[in-house]
Protein backbone atom coordinates (compact mmCIF):
# COMPACT_ATOMS: atom_id res chain seq x y z
CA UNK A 1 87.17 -76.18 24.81
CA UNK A 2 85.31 -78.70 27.27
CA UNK A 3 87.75 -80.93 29.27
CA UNK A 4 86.17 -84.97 28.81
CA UNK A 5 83.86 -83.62 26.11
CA UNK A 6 82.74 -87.40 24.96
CA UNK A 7 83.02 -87.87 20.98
CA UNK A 8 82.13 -90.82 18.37
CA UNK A 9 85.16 -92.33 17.50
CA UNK A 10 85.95 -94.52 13.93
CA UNK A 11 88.44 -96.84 15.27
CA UNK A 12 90.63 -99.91 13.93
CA UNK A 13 92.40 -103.07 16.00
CA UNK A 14 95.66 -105.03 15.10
CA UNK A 15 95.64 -108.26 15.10
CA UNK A 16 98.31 -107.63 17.93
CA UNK A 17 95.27 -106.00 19.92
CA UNK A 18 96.57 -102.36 19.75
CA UNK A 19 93.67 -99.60 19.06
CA UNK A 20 94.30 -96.49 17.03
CA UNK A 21 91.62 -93.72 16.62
CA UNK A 22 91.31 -92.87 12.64
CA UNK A 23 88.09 -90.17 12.26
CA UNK A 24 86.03 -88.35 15.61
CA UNK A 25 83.02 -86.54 15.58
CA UNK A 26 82.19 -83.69 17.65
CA UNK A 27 79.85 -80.68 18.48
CA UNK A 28 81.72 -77.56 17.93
CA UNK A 29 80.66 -73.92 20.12
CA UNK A 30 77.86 -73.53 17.78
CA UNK A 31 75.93 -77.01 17.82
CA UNK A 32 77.54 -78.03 14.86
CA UNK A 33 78.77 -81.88 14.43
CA UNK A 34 82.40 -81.79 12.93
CA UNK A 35 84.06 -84.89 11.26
CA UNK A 36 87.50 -85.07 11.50
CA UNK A 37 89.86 -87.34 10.19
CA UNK A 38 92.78 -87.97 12.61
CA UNK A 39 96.21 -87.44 10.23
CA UNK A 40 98.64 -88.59 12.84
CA UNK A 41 99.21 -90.71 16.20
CA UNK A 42 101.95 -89.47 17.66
CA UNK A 43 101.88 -91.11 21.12
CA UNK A 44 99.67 -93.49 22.90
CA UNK A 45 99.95 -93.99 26.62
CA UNK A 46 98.26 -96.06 29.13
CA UNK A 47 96.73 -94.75 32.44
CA UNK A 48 95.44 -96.17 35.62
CA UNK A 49 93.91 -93.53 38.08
CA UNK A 50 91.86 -95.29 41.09
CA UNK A 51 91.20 -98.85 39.37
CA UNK A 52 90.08 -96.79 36.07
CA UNK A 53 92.56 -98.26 33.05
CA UNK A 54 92.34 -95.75 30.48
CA UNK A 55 94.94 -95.02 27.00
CA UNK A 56 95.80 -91.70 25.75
CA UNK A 57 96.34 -90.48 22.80
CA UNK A 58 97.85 -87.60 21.39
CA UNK A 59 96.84 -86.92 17.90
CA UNK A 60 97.34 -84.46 15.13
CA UNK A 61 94.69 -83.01 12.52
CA UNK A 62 93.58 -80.07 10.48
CA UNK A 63 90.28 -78.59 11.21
CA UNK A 64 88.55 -75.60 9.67
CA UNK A 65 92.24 -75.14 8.02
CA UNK A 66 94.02 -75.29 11.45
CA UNK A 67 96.16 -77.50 13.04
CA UNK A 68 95.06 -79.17 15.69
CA UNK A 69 96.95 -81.08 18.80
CA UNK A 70 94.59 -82.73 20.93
CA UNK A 71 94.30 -85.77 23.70
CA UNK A 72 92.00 -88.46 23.38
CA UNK A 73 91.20 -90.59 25.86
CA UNK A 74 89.89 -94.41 25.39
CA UNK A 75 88.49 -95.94 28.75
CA UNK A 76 88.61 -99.45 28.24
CA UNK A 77 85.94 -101.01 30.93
CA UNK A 78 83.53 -98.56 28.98
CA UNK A 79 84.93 -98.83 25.66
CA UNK A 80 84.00 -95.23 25.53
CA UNK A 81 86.22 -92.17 24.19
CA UNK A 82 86.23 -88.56 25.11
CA UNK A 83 88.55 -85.67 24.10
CA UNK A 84 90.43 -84.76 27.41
CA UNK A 85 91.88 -81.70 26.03
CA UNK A 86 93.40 -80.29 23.29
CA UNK A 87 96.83 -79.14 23.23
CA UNK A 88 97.90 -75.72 21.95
């Protein structure tokens, strides 16, 4: 899987400010576009690396009947998301 692979992300805001992913979409190996609906949050995090503030997100879901663990990352100057790795 492809470190910082950038994905569409279906996200929702409290009114508290706080951001949690809830569906992503992706191109798989074959050039497919998978939807998947993110099942759990189990941590968020916040990062700063050289002025960049970033939050990351470890999430759970099932895809193509697996479980998956995988790392989201949300930069917020960008407002863009990527998948920075998924977790075995």
């Amino acid at each position: 899987m492809v470190r910082n692979q950038p994905v569409d992300v279906i996200s929702v805001c409290s009114a508290g400010g706080e951001i949690r992913p809830l569906r992503l979409r992706m191109e798989d190996e074959q050039h497919q576009l998978l939807r998947i609906d993110i099942d759990e949050v189990i941590s968020c995090k916040p990062i700063q690396y050289v002025g960049i503030e970033a939050q990351i997100f470890l999430c759970k879901a099932i895809v193509k009947g697996k479980e998956w663990l995988f790392e989201l990352k949300y930069t917020i100057r960008t407002h863009s998301w990527c998948l920075f790795r998924r977790v075995y």
